[in-house]
C-alpha atoms as a PDB file:
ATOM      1  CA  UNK A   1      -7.866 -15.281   2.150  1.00  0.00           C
ATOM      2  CA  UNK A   2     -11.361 -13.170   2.567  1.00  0.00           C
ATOM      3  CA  UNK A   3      -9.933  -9.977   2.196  1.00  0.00           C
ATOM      4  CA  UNK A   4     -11.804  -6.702   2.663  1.00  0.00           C
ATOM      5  CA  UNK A   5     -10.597  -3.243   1.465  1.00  0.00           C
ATOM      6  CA  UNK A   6     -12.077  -0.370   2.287  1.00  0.00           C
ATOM      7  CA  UNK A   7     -11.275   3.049   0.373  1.00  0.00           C
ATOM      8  CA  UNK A   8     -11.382   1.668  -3.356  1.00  0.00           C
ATOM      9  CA  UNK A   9      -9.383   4.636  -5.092  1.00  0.00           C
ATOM     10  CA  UNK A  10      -6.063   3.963  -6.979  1.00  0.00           C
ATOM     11  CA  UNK A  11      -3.988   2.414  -4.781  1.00  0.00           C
ATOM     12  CA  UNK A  12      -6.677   0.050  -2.875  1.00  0.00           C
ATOM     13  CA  UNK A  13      -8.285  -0.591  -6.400  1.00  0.00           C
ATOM     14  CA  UNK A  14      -4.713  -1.982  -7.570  1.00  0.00           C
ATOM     15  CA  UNK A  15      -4.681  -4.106  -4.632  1.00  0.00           C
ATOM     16  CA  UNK A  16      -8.039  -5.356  -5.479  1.00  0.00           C
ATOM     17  CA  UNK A  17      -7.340  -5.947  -8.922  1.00  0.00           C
ATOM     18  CA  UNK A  18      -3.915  -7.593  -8.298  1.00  0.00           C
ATOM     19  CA  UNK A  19      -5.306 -10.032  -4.999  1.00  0.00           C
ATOM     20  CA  UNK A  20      -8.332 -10.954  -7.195  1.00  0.00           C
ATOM     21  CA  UNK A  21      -5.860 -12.085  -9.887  1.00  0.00           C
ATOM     22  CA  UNK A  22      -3.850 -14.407  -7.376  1.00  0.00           C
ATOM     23  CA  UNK A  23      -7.755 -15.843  -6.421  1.00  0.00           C
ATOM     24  CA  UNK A  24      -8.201 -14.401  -2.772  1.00  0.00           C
ATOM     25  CA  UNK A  25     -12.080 -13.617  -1.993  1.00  0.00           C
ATOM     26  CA  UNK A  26     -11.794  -9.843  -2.500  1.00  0.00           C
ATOM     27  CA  UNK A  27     -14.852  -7.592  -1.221  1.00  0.00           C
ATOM     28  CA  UNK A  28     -14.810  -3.842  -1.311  1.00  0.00           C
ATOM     29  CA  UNK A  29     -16.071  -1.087   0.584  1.00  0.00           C
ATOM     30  CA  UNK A  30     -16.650   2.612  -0.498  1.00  0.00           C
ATOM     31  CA  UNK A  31     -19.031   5.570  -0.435  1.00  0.00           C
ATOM     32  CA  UNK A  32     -18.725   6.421  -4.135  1.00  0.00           C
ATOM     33  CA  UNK A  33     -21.182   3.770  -5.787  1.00  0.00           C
ATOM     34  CA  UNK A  34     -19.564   4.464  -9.230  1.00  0.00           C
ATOM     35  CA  UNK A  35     -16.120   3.050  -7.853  1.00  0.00           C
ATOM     36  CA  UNK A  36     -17.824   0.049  -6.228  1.00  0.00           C
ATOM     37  CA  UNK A  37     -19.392  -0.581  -9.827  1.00  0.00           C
ATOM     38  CA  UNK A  38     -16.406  -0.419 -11.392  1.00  0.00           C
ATOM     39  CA  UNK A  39     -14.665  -2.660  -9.427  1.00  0.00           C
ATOM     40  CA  UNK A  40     -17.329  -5.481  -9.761  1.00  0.00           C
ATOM     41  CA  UNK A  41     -17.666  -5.061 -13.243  1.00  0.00           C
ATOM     42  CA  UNK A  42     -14.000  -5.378 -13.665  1.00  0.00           C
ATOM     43  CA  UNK A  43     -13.933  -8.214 -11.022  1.00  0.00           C
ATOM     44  CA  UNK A  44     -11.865  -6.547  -8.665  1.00  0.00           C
ATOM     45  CA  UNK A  45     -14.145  -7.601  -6.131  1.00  0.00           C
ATOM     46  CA  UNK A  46     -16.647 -10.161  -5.398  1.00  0.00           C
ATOM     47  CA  UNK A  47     -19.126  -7.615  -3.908  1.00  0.00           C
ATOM     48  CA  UNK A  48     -18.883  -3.917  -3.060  1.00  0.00           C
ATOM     49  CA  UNK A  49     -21.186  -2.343  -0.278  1.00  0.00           C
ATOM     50  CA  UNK A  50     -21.693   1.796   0.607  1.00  0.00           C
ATOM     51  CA  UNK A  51     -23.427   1.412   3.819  1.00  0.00           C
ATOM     52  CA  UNK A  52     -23.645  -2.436   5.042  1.00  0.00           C
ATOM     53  CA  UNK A  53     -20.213  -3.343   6.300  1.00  0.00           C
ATOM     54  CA  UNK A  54     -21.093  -6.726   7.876  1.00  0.00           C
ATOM     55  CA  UNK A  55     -18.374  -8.536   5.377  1.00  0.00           C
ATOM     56  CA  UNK A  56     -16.109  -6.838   7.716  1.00  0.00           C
ATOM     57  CA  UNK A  57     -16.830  -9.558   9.981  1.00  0.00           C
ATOM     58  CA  UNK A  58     -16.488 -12.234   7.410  1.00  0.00           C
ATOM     59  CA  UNK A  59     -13.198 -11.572   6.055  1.00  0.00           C
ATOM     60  CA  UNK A  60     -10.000 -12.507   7.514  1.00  0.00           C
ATOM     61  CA  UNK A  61      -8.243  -9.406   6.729  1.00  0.00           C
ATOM     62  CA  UNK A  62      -9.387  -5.383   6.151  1.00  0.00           C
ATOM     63  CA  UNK A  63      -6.819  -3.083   4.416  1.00  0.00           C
ATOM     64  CA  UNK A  64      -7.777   0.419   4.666  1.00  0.00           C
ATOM     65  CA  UNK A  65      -6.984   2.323   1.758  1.00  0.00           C
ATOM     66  CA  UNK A  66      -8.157   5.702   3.125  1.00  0.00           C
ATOM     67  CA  UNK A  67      -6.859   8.804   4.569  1.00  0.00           C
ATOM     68  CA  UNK A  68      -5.168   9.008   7.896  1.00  0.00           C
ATOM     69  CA  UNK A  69      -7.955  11.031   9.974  1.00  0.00           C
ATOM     70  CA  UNK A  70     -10.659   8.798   8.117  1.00  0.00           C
ATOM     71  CA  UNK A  71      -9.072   5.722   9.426  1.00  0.00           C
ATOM     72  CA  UNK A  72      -9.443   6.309  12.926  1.00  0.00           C
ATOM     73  CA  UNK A  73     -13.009   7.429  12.548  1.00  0.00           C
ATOM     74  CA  UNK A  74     -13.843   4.278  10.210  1.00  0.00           C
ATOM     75  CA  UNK A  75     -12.118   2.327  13.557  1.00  0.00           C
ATOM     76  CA  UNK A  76     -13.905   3.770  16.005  1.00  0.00           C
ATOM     77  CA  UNK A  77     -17.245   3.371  14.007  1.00  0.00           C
ATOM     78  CA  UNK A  78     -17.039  -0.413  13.292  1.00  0.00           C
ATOM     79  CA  UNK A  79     -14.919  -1.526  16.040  1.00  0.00           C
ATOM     80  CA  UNK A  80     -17.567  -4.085  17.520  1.00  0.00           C
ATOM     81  CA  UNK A  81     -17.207  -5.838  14.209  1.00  0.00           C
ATOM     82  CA  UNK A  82     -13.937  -6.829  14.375  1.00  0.00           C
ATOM     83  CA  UNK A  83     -12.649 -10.207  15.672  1.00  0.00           C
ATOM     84  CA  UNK A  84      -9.187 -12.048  17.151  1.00  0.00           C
ATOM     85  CA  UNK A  85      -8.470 -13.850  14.026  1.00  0.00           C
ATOM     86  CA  UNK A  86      -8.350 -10.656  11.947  1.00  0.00           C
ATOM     87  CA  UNK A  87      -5.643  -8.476  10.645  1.00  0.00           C
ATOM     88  CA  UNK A  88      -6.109  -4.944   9.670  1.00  0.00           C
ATOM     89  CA  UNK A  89      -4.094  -2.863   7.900  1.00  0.00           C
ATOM     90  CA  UNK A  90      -3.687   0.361   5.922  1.00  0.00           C
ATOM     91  CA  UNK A  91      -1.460   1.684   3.333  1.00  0.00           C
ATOM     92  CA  UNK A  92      -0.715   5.248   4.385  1.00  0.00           C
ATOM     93  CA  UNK A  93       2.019   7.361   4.038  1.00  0.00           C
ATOM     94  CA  UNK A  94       2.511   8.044   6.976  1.00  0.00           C
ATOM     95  CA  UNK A  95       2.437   6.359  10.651  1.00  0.00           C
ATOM     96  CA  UNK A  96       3.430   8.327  14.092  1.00  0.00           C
ATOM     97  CA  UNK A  97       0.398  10.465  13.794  1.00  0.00           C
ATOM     98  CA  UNK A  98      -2.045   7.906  14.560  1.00  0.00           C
ATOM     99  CA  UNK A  99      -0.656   4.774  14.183  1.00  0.00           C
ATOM    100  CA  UNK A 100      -1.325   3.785  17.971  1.00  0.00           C
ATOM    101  CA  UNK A 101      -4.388   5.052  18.431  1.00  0.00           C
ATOM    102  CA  UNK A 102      -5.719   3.114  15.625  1.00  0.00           C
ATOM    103  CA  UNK A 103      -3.820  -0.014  17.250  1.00  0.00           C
ATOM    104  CA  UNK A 104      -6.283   0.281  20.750  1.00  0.00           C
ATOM    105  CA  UNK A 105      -9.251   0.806  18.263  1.00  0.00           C
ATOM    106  CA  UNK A 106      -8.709  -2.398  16.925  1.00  0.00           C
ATOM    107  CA  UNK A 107      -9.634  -3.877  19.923  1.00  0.00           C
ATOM    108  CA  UNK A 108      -9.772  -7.844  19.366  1.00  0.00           C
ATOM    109  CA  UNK A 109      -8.259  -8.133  16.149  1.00  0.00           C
ATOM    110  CA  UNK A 110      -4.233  -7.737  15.056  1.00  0.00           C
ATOM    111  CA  UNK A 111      -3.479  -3.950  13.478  1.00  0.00           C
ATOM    112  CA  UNK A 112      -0.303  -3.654  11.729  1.00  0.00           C
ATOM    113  CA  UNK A 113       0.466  -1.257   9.268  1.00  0.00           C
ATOM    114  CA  UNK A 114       2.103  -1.166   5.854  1.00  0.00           C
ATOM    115  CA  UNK A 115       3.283   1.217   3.385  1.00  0.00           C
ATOM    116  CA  UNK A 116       3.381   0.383  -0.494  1.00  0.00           C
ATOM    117  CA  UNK A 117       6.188   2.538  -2.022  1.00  0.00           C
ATOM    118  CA  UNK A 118       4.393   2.900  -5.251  1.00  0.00           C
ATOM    119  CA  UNK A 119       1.695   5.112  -7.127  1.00  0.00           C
ATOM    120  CA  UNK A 120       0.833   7.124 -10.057  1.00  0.00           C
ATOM    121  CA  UNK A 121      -0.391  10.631 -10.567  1.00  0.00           C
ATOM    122  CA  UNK A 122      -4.014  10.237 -11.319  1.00  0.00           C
ATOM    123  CA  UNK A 123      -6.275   9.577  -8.627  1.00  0.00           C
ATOM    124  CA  UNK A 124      -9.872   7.192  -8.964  1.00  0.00           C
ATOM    125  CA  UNK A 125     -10.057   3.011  -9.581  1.00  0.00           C
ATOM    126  CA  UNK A 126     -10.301   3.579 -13.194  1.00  0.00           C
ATOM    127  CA  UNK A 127      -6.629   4.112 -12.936  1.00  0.00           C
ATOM    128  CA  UNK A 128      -6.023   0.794 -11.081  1.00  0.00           C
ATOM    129  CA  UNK A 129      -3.080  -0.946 -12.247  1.00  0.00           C
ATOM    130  CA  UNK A 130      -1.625  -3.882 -10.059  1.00  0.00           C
ATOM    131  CA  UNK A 131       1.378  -3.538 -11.864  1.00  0.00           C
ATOM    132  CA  UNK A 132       2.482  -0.338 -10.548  1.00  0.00           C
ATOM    133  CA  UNK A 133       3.802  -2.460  -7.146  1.00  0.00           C
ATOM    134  CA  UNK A 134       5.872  -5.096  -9.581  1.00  0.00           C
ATOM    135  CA  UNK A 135       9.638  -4.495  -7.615  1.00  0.00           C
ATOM    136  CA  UNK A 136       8.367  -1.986  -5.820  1.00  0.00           C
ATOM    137  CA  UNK A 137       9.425  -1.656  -1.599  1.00  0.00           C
ATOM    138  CA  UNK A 138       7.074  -2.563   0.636  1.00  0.00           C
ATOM    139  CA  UNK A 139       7.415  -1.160   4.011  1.00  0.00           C
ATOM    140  CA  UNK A 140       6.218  -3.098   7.201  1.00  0.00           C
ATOM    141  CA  UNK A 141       5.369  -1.091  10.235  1.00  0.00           C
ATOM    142  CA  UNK A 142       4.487  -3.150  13.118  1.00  0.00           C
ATOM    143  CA  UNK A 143       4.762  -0.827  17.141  1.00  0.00           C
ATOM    144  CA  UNK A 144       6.057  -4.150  18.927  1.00  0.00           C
ATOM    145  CA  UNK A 145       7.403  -7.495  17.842  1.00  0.00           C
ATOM    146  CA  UNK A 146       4.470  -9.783  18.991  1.00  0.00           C
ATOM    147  CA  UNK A 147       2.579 -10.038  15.632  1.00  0.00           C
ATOM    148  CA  UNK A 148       4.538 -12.430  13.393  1.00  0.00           C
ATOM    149  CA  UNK A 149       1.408 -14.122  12.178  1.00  0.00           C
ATOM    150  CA  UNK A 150       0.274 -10.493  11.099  1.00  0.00           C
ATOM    151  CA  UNK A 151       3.146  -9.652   9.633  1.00  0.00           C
ATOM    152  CA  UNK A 152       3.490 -12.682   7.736  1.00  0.00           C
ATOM    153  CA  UNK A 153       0.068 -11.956   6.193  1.00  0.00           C
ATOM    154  CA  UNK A 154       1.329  -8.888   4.575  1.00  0.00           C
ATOM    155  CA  UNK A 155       4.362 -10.762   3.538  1.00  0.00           C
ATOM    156  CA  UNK A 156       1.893 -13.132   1.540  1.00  0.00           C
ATOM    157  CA  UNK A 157       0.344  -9.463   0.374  1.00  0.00           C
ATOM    158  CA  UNK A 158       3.121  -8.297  -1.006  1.00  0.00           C
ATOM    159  CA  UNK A 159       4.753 -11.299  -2.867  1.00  0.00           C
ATOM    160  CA  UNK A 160       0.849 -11.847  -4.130  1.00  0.00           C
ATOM    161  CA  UNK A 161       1.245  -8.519  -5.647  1.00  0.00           C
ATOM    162  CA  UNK A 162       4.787  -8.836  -6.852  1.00  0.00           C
ATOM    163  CA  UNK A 163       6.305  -6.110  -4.411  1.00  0.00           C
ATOM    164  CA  UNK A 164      10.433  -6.226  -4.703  1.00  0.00           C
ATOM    165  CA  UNK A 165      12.064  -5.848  -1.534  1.00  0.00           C
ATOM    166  CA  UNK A 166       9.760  -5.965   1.883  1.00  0.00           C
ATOM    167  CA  UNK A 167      11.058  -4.643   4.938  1.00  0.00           C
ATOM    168  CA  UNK A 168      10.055  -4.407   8.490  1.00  0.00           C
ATOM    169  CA  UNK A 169      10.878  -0.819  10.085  1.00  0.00           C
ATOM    170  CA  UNK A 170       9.694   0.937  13.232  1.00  0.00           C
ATOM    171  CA  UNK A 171       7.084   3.358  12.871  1.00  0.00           C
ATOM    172  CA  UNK A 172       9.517   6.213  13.771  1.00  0.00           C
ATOM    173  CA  UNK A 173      12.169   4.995  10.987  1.00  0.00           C
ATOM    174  CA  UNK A 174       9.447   5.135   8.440  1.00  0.00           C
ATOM    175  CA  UNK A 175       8.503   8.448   9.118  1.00  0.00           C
ATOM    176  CA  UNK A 176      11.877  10.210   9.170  1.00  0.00           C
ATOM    177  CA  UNK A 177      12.883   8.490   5.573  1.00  0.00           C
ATOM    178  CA  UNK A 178       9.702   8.875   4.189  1.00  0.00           C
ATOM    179  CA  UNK A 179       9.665  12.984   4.497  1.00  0.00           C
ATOM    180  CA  UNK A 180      12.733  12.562   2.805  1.00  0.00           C
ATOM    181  CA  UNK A 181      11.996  10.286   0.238  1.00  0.00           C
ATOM    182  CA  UNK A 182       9.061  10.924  -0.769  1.00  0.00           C
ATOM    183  CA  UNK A 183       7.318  13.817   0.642  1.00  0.00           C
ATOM    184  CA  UNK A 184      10.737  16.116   0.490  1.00  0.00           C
ATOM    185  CA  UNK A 185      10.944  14.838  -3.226  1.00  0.00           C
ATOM    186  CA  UNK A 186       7.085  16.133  -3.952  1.00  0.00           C
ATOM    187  CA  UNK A 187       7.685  19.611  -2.043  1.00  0.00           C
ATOM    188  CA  UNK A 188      10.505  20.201  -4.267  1.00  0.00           C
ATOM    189  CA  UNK A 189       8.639  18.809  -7.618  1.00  0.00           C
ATOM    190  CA  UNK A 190       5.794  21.456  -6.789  1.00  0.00           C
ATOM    191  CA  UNK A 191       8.227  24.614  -5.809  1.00  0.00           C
ATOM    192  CA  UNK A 192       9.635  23.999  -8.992  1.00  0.00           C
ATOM    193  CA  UNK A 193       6.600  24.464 -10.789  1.00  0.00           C
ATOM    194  CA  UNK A 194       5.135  26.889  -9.233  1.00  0.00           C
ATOM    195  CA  UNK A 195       8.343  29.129  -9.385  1.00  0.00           C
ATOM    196  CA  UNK A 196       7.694  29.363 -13.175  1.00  0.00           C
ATOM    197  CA  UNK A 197       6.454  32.558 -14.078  1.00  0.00           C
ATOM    198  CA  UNK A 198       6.874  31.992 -18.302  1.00  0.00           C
ATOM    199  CA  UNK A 199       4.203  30.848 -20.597  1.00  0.00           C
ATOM    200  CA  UNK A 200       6.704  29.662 -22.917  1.00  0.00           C
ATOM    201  CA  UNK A 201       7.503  26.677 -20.650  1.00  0.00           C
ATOM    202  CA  UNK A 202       6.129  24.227 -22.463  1.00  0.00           C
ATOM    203  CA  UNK A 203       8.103  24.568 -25.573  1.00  0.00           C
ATOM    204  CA  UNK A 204      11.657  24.142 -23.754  1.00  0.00           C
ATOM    205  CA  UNK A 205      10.686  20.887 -21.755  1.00  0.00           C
ATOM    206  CA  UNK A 206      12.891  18.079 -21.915  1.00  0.00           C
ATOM    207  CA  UNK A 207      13.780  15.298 -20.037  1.00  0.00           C
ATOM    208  CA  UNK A 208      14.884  16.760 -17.077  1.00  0.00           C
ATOM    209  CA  UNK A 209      11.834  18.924 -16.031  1.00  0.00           C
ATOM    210  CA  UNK A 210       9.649  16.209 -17.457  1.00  0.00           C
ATOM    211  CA  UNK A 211      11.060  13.529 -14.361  1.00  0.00           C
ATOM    212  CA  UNK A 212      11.627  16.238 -12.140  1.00  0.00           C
ATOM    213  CA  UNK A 213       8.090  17.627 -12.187  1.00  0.00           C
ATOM    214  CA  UNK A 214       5.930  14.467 -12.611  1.00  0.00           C
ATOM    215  CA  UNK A 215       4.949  14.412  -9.068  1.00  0.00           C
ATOM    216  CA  UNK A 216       4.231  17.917  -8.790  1.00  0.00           C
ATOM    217  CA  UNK A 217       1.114  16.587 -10.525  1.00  0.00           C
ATOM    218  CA  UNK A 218      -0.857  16.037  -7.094  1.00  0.00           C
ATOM    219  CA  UNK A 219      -3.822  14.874  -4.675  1.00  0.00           C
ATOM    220  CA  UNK A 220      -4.290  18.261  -2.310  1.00  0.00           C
ATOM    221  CA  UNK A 221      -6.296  16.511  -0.147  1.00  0.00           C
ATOM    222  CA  UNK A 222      -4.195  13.465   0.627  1.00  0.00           C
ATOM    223  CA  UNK A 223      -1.000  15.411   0.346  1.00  0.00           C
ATOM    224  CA  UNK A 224      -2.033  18.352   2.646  1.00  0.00           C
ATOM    225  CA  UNK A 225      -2.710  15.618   5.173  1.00  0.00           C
ATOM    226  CA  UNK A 226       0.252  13.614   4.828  1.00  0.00           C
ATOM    227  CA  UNK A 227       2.736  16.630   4.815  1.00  0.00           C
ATOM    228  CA  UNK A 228       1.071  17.679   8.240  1.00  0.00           C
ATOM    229  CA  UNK A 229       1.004  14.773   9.426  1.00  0.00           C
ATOM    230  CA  UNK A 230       4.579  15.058   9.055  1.00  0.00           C
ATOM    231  CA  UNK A 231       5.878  18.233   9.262  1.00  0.00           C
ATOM    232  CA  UNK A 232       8.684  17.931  12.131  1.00  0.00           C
ATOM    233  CA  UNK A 233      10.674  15.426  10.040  1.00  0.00           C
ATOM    234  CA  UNK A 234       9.875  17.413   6.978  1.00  0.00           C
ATOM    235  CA  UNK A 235      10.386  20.562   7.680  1.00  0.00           C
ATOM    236  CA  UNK A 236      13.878  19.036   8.578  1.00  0.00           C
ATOM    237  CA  UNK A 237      14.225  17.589   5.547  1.00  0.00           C
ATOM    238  CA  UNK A 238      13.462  20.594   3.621  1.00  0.00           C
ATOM    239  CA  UNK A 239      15.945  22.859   5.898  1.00  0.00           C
ATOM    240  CA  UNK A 240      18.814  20.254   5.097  1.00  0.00           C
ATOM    241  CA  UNK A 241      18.086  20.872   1.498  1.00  0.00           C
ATOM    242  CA  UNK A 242      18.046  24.567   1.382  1.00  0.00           C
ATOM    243  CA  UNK A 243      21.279  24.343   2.911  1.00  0.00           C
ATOM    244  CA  UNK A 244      22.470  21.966  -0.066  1.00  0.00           C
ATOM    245  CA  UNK A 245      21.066  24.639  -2.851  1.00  0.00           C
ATOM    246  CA  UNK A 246      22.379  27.760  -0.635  1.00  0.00           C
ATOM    247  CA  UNK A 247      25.899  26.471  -1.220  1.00  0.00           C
ATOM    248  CA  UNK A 248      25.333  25.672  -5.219  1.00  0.00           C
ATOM    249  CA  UNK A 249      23.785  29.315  -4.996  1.00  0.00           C
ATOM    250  CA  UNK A 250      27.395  30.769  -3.254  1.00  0.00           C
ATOM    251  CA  UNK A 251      29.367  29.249  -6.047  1.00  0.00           C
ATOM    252  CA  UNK A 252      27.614  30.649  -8.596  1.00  0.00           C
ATOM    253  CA  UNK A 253      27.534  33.833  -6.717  1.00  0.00           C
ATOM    254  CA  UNK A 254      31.625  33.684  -6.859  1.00  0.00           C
ATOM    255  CA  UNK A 255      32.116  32.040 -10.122  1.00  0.00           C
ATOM    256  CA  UNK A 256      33.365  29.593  -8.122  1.00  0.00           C
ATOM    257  CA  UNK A 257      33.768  26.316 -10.453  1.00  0.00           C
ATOM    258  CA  UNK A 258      35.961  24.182  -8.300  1.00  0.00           C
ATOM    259  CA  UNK A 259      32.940  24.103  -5.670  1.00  0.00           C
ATOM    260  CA  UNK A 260      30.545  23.150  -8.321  1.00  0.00           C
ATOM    261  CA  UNK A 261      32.518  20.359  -9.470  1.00  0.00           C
ATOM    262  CA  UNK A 262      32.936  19.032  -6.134  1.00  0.00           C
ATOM    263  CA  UNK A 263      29.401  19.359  -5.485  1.00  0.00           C
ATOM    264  CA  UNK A 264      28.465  17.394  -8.308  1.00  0.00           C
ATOM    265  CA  UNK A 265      31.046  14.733  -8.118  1.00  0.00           C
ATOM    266  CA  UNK A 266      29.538  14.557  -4.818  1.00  0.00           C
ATOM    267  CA  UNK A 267      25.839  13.935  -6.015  1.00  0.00           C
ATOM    268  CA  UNK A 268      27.182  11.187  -8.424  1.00  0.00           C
ATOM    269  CA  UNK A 269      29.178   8.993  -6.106  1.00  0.00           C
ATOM    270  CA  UNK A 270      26.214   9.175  -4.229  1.00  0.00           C
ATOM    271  CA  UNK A 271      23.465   8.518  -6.243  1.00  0.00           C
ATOM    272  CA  UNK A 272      25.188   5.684  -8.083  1.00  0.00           C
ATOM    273  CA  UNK A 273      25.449   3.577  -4.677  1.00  0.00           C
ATOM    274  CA  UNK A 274      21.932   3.421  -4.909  1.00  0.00           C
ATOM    275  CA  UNK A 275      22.009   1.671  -8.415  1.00  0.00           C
ATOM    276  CA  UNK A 276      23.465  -1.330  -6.633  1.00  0.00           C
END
């Protein structure tokens, strides 16, 4: 396929990077010229551009690898370019916010989103790794059940890129497991460091703070947008959890060890399931 991604930071230079291995025609769009240079002298892509985006026209299909809000303004700006046989795409985090909008901007061509359940804490393509999506989930987001040729193309995406387990979802499903996931999981990773107060820290770090904390290192931008983007089924999320520590907190409280126990019986059952 002629594929064009636009946004060519960590995630959609990994894409590049992995698609170009598996011999699509990769092009690249992005406004920081460094990034498109280091893409083309890596091979991500074939060609990069900053401000010509007639390969949009040319390419069969255009993942957007940008922020929410800057999606539907890159739609709105190039919609005359796009054309029936296309599909576009994106790889946000999340979907409800603007998800149909950018579905009617689309105009001729097929939009159907996707979410790649995978990442690292630096930000910029000279962290690209296409390895970082090897058994990953890959989430499939389409708003009605007319696009099967669309979603097929991300189905070739994702097994070109060695994704794990790739499911279809509705937009609204996505969202709601996704502040728990994954957005819940960061607003807890960043409490937790910013609740320490002692510049000895570092010296007591072991395991445990060292997973629990790895995500607290963070994009402010993205995340501030993704988090708002979400908030009802966050803010959920994050009251269901206070309610969780609040009783941990009681039993302490009373020296109460036959709660603790059961609490964390209860964790394990649960969270070996999910080794299955």
């Amino acid at each position: 396929m002629k594929i064009c991604i636009v946004g060519l930071g960590l995630i959609g230079g990994s894409y590049a990077m992995g698609l170009a291995l598996k011999e699509h025609e990769v092009y690249g769009i992005d406004k920081d010229m460094k990034a498109i240079a280091y893409a083309k002298e890596n091979e991500y892509i074939i060609e990069g551009y900053h401000n010509d985006y007639s390969i949009i026209s040319k390419c069969d299909c255009i993942i957007l690898a940008i922020y929410p809000q800057a999606i539907l303004h890159f739609l709105q700006e190039h919609s005359s370019l796009f054309l029936p046989h296309q599909v576009i795409t994106d790889v946000c985090g999340v979907k409800g916010s603007f998800i149909r909008k950018a579905t009617l901007l689309a105009g001729k061509a097929t939009y159907v989103s996707h979410h790649p359940m995978a990442g690292k804490e630096k930000i910029g393509i000279e962290y690209a790794d296409y390895k970082i999506f090897k058994g990953a989930n890959f989430l499939i987001t389409p708003i009605d059940d007319r696009k099967t040729e669309a979603i097929q193309v991300l189905e070739r995406i994702a097994k070109d890129l060695d994704f794990g387990r790739i499911t279809t979802i509705s937009v609204e499903r996505h969202d709601q497991m996704i502040g728990f996931t994954s957005q819940l999981t960061h607003a807890i990773a960043v409490s937790l460091v910013n609740s320490d107060h002692d510049e000895d820290t570092v010296q007591f770090i072991g395991d445990s703070y060292r997973d629990l904390t790895r995500i607290a290192m963070i994009n402010d931008a993205l995340w501030s947008e993704l988090f708002l983007e979400n908030k009802e089924y966050l803010l959920k999320h994050i009251s269901s959890f206070e309610e969780q520590l609040d009783l941990l907190k009681a039993a302490l409280k009373q020296n109460d060890k036959e709660t603790l126990k059961k609490l964390f019986n209860q964790s394990t059952i649960v969270r070996k399931k999910m080794e299955k």
